[in-house]
PDB file of N, CA and C in Angstrom:
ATOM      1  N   UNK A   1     -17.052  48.575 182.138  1.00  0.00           N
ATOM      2  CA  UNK A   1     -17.452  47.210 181.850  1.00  0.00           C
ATOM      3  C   UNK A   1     -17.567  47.034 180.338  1.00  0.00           C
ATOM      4  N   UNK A   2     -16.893  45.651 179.603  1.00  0.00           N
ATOM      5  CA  UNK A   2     -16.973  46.025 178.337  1.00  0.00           C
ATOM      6  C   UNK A   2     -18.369  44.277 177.839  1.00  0.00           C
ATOM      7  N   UNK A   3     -18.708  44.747 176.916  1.00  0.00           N
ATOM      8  CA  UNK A   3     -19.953  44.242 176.813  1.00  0.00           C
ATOM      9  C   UNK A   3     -19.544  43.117 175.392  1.00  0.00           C
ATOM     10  N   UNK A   4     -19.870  42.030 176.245  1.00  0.00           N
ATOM     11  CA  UNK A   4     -18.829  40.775 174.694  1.00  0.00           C
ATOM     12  C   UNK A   4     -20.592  40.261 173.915  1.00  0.00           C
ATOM     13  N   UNK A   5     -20.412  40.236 172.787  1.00  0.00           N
ATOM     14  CA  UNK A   5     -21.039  39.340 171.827  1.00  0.00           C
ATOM     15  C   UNK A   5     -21.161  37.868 171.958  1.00  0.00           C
ATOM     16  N   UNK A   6     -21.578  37.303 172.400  1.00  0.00           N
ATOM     17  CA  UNK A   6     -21.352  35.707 171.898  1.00  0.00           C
ATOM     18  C   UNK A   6     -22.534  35.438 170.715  1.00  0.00           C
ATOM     19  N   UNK A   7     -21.576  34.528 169.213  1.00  0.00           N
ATOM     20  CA  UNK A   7     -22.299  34.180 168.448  1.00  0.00           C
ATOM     21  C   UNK A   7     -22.351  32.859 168.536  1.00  0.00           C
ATOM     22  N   UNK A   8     -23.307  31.875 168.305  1.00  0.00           N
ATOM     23  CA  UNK A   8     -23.039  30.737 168.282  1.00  0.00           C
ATOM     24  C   UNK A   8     -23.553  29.960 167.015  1.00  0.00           C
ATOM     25  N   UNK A   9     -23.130  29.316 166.027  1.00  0.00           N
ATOM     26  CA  UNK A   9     -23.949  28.889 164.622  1.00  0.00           C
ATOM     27  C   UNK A   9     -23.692  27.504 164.826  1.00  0.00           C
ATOM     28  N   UNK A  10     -24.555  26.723 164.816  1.00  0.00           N
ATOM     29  CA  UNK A  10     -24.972  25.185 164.733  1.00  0.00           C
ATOM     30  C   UNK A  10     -24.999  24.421 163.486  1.00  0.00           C
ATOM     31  N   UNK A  11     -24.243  23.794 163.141  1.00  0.00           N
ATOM     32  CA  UNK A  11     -24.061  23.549 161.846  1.00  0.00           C
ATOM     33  C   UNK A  11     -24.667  21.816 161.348  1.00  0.00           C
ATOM     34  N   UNK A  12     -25.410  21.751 160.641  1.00  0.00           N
ATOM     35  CA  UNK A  12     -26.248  20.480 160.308  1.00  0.00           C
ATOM     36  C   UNK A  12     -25.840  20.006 159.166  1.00  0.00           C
ATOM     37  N   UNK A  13     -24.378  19.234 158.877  1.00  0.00           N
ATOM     38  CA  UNK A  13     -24.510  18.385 157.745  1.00  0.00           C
ATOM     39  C   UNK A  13     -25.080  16.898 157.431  1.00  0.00           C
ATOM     40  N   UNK A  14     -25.262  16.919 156.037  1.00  0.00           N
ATOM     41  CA  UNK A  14     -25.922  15.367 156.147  1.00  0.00           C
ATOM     42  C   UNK A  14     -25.675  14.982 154.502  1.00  0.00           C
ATOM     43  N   UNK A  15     -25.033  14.132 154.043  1.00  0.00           N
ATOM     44  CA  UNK A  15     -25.338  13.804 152.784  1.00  0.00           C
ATOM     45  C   UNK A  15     -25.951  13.448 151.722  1.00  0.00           C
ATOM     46  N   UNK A  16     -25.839  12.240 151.309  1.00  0.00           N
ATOM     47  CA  UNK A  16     -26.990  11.291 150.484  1.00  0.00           C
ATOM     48  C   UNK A  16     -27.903  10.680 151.707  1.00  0.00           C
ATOM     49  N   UNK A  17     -28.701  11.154 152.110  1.00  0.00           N
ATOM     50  CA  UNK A  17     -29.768  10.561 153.554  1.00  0.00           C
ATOM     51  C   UNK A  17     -31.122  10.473 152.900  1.00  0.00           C
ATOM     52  N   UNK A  18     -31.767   9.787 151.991  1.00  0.00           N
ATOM     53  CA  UNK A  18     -32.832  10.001 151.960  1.00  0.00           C
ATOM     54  C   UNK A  18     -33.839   9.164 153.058  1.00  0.00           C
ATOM     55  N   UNK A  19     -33.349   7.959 153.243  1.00  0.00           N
ATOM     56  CA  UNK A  19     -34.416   7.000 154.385  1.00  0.00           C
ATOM     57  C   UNK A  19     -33.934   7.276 155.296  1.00  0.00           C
ATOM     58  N   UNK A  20     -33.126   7.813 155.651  1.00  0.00           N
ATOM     59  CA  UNK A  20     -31.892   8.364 157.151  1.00  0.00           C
ATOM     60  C   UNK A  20     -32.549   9.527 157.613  1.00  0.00           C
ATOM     61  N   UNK A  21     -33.140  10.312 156.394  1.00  0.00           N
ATOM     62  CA  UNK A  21     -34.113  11.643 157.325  1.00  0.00           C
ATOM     63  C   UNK A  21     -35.358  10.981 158.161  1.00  0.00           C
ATOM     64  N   UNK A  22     -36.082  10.054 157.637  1.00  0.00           N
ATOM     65  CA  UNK A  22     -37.130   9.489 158.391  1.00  0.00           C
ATOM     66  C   UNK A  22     -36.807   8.977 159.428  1.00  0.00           C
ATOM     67  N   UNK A  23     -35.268   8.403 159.861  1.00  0.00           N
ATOM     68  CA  UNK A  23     -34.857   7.665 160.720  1.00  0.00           C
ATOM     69  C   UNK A  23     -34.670   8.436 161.982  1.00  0.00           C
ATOM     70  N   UNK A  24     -34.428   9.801 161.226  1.00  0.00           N
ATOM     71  CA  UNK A  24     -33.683  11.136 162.137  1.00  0.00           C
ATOM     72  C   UNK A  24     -34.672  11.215 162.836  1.00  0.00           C
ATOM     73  N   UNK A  25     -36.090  11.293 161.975  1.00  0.00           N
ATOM     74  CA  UNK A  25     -36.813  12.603 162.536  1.00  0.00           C
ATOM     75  C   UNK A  25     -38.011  11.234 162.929  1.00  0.00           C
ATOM     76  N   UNK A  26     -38.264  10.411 163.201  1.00  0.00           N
ATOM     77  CA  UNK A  26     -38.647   9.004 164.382  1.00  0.00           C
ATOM     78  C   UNK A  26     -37.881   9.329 165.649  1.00  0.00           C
ATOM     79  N   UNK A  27     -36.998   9.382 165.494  1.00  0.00           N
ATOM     80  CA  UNK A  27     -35.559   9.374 166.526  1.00  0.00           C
ATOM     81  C   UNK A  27     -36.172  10.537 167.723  1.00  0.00           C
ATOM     82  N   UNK A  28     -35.783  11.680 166.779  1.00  0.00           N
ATOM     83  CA  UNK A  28     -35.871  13.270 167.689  1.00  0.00           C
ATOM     84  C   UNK A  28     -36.983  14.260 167.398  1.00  0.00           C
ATOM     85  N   UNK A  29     -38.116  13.606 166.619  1.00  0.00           N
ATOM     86  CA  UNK A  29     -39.190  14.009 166.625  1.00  0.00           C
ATOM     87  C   UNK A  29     -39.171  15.517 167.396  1.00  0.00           C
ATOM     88  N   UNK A  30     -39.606  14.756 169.181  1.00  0.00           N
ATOM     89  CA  UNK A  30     -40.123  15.254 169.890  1.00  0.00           C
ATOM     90  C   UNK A  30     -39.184  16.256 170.658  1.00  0.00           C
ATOM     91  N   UNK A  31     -37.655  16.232 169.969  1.00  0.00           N
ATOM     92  CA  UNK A  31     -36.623  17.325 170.949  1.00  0.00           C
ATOM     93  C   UNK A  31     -36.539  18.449 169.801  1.00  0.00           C
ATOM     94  N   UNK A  32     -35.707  19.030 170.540  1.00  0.00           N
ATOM     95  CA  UNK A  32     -35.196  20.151 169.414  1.00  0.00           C
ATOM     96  C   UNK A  32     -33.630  19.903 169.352  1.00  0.00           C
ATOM     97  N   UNK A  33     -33.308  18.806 169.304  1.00  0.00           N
ATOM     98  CA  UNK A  33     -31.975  17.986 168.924  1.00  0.00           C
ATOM     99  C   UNK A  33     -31.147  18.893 167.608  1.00  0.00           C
ATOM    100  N   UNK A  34     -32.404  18.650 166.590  1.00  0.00           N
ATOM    101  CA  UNK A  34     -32.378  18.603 165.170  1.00  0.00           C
ATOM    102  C   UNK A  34     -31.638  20.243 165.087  1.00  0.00           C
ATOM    103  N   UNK A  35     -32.516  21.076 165.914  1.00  0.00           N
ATOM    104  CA  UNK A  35     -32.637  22.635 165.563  1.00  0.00           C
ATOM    105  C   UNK A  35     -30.796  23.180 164.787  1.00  0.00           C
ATOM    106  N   UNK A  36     -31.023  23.884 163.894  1.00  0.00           N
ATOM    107  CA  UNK A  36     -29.641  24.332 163.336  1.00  0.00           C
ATOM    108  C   UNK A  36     -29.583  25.206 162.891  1.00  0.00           C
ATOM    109  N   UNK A  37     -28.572  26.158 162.955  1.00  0.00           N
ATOM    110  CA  UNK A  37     -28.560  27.795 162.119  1.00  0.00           C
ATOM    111  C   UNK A  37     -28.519  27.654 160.445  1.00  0.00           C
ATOM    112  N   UNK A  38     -27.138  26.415 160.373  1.00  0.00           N
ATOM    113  CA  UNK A  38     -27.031  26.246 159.009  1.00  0.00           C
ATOM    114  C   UNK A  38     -27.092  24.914 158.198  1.00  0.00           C
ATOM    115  N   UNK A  39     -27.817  24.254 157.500  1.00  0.00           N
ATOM    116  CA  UNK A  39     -27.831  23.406 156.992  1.00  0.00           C
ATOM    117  C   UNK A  39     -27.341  23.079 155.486  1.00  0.00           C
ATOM    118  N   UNK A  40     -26.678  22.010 155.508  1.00  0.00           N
ATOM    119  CA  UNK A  40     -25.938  21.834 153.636  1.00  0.00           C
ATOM    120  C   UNK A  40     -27.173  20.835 153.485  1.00  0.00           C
ATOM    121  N   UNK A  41     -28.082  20.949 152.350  1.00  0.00           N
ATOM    122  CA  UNK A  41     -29.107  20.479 151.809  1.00  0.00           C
ATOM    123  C   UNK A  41     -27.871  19.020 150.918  1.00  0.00           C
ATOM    124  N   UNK A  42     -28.872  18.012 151.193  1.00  0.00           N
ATOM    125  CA  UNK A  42     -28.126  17.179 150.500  1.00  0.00           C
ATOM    126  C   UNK A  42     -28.163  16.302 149.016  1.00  0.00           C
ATOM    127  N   UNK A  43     -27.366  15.622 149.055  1.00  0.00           N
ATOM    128  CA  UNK A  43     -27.273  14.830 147.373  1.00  0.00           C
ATOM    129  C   UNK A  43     -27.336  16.019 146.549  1.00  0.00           C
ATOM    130  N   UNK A  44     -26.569  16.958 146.720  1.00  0.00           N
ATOM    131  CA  UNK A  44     -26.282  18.279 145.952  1.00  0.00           C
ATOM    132  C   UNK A  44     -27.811  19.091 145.456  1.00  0.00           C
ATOM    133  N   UNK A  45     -28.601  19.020 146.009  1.00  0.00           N
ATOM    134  CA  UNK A  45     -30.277  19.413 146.046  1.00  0.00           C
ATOM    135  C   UNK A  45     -30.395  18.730 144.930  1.00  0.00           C
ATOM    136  N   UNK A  46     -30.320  17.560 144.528  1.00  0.00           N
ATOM    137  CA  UNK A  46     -31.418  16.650 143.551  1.00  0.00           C
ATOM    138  C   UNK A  46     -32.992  16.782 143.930  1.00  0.00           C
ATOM    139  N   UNK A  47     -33.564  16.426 143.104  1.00  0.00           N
ATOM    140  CA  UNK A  47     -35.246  16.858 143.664  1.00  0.00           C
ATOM    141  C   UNK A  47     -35.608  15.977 144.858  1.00  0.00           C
ATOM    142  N   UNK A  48     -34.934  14.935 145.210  1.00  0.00           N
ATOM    143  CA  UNK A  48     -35.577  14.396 146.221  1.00  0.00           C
ATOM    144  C   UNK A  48     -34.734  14.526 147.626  1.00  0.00           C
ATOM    145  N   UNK A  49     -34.309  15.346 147.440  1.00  0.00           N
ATOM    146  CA  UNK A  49     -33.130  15.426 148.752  1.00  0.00           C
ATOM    147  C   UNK A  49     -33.630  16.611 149.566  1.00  0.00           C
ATOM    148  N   UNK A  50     -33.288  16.528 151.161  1.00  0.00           N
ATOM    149  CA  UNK A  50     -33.739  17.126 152.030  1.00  0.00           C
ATOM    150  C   UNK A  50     -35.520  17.403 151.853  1.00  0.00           C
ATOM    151  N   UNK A  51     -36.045  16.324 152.898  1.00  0.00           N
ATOM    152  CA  UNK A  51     -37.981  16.693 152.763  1.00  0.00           C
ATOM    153  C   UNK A  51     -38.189  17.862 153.354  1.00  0.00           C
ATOM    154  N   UNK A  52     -39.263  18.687 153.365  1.00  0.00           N
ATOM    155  CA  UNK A  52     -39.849  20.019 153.697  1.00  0.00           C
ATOM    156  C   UNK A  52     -39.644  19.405 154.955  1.00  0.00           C
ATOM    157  N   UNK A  53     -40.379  18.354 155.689  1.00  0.00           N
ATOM    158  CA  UNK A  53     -40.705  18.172 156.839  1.00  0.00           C
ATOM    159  C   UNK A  53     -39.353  17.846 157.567  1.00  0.00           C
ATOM    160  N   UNK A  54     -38.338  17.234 157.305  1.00  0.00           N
ATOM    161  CA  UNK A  54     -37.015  17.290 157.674  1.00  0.00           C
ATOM    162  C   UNK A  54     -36.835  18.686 158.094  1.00  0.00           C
ATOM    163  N   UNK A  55     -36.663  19.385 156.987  1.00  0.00           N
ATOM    164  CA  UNK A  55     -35.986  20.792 157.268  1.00  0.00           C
ATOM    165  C   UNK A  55     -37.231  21.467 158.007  1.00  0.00           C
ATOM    166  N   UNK A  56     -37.823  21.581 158.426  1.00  0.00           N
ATOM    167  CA  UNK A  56     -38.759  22.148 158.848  1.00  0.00           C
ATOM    168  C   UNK A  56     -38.128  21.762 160.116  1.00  0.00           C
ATOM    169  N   UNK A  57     -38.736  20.900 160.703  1.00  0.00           N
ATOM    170  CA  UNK A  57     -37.676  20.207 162.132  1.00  0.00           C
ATOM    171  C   UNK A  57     -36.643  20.906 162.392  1.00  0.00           C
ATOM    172  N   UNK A  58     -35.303  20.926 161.627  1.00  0.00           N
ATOM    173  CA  UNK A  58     -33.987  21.854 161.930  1.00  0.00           C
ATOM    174  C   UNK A  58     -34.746  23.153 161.752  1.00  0.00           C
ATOM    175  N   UNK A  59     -35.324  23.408 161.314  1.00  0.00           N
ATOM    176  CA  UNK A  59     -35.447  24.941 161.324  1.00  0.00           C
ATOM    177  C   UNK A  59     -33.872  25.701 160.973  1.00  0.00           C
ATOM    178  N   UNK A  60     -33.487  25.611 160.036  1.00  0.00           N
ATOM    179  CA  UNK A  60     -32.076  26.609 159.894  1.00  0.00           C
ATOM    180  C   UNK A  60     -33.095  27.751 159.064  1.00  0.00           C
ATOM    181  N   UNK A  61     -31.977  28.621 158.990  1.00  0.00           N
ATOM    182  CA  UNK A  61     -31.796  30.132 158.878  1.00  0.00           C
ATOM    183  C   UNK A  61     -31.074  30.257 157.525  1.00  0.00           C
ATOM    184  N   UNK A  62     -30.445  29.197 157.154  1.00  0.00           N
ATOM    185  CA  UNK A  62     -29.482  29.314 155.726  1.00  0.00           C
ATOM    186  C   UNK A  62     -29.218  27.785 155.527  1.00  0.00           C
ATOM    187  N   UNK A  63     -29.643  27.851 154.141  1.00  0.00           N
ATOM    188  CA  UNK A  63     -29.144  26.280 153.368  1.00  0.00           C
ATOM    189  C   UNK A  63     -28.222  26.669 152.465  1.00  0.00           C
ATOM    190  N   UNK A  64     -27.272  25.565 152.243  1.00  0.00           N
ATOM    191  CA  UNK A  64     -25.996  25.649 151.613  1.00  0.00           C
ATOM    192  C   UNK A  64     -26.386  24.390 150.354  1.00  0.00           C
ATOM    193  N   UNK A  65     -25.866  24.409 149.756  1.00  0.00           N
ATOM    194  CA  UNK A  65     -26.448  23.329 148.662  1.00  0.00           C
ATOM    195  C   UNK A  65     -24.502  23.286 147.877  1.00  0.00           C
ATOM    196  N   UNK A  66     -24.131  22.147 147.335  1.00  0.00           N
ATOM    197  CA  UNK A  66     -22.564  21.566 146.992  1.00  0.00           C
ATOM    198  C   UNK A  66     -22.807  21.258 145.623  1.00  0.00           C
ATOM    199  N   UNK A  67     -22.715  22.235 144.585  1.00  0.00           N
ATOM    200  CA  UNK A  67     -23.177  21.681 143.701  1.00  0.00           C
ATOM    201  C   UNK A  67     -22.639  22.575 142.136  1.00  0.00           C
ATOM    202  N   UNK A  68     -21.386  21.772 141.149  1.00  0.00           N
ATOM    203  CA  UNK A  68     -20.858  22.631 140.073  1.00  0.00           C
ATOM    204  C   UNK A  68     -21.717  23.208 139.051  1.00  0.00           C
ATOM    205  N   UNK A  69     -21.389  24.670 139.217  1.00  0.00           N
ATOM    206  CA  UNK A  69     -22.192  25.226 137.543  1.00  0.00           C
ATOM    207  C   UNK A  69     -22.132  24.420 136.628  1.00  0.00           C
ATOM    208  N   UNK A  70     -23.069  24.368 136.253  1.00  0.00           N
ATOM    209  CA  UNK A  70     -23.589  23.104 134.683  1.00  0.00           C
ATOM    210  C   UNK A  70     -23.763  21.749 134.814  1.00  0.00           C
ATOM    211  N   UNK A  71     -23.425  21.632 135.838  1.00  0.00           N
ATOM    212  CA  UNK A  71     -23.559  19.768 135.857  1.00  0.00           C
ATOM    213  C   UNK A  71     -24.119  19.245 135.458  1.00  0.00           C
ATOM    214  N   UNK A  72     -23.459  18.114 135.078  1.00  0.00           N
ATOM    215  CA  UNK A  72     -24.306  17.301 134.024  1.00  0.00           C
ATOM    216  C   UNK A  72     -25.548  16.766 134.677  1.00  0.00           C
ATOM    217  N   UNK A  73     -25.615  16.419 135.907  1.00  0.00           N
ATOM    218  CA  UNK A  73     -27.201  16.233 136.370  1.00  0.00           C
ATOM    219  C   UNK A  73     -28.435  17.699 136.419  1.00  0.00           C
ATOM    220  N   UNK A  74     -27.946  18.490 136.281  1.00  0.00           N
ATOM    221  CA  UNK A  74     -28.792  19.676 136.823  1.00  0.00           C
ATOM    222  C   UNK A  74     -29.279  20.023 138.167  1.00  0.00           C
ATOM    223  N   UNK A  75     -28.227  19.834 138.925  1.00  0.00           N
ATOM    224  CA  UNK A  75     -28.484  19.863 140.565  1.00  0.00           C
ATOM    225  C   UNK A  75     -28.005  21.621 140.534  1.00  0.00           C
ATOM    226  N   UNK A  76     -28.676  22.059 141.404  1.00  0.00           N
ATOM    227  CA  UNK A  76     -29.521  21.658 142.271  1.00  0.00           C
ATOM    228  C   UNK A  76     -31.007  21.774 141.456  1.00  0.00           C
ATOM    229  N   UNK A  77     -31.770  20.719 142.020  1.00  0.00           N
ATOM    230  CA  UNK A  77     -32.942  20.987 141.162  1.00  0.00           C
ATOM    231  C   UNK A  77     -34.108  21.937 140.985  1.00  0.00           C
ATOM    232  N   UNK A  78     -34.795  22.422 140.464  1.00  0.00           N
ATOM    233  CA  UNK A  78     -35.761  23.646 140.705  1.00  0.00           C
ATOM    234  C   UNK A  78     -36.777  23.252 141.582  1.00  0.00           C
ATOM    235  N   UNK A  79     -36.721  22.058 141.668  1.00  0.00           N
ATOM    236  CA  UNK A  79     -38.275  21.727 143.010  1.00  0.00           C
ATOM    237  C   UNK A  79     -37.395  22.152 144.541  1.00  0.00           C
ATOM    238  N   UNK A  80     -35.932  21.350 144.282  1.00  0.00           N
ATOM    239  CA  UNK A  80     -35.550  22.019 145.101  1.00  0.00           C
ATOM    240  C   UNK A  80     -35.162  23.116 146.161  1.00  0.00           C
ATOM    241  N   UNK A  81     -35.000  24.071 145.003  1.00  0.00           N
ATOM    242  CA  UNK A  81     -34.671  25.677 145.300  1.00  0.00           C
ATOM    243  C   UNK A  81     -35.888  26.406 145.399  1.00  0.00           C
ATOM    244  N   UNK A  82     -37.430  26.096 144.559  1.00  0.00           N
ATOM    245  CA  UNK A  82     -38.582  26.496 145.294  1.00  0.00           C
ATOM    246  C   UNK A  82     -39.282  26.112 146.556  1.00  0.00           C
ATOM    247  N   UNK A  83     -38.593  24.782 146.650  1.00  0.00           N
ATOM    248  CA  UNK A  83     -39.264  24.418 148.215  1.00  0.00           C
ATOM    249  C   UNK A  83     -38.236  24.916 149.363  1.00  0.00           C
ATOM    250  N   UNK A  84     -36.735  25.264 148.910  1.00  0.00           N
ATOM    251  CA  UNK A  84     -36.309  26.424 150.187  1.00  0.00           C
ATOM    252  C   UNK A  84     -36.789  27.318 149.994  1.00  0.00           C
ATOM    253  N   UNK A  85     -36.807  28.265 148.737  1.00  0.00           N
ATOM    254  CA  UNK A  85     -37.683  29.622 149.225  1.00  0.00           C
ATOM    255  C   UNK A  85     -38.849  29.296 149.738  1.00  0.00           C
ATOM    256  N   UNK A  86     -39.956  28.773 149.668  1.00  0.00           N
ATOM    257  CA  UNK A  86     -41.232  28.605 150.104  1.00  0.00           C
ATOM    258  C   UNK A  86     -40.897  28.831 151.889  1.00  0.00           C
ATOM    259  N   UNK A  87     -39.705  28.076 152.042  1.00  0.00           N
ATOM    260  CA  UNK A  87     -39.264  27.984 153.505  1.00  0.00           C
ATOM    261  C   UNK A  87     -38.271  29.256 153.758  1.00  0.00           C
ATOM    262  N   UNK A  88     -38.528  29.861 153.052  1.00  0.00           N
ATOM    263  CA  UNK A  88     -37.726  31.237 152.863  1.00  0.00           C
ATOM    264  C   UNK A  88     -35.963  31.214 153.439  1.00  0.00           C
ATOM    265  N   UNK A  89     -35.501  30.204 152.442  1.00  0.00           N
ATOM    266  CA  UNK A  89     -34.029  29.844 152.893  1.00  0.00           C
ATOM    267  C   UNK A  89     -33.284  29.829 151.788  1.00  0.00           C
TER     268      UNK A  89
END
């Protein structure tokens, strides 16, 4: 008998959403709709993109963030990237 793996990764994109996360998470609050392995953090992690409490909801395992060395905005932002580690992502 040979013994198979199944992996399965759930993938959560979302873009520029900032009033669209509140909309989400009114919506599916109460399911685990949201839940995701991997999430792309959005508006290239500007400081106000993706809330703790959003991502908290998906619960992913890995954030992806879209965003060129040096840019002229400074994305991704440092509030940003300390509030995924805090969420250890």
């Amino acid at each position: 008998m040979q013994n198979y793996h199944i992996i399965v990764l759930v993938f959560y994109l979302h873009g520029d959403i900032e009033q669209s996360e509140k909309d989400i998470l009114n919506k599916y609050l109460k399911t685990n709709i949201l839940n995701s392995t991997i999430i792309k953090i959005a508006h290239h992690g500007s400081k106000n993109s993706s809330k703790e409490e959003f991502l908290q909801q998906v619960n992913p395992k890995i954030a992806l963030i879209g965003a060129g060395v040096n840019n002229k905005f400074g994305h991704p932002s440092n509030k940003t990237i300390e509030k995924l580690n805090q969420l250890r992502l």
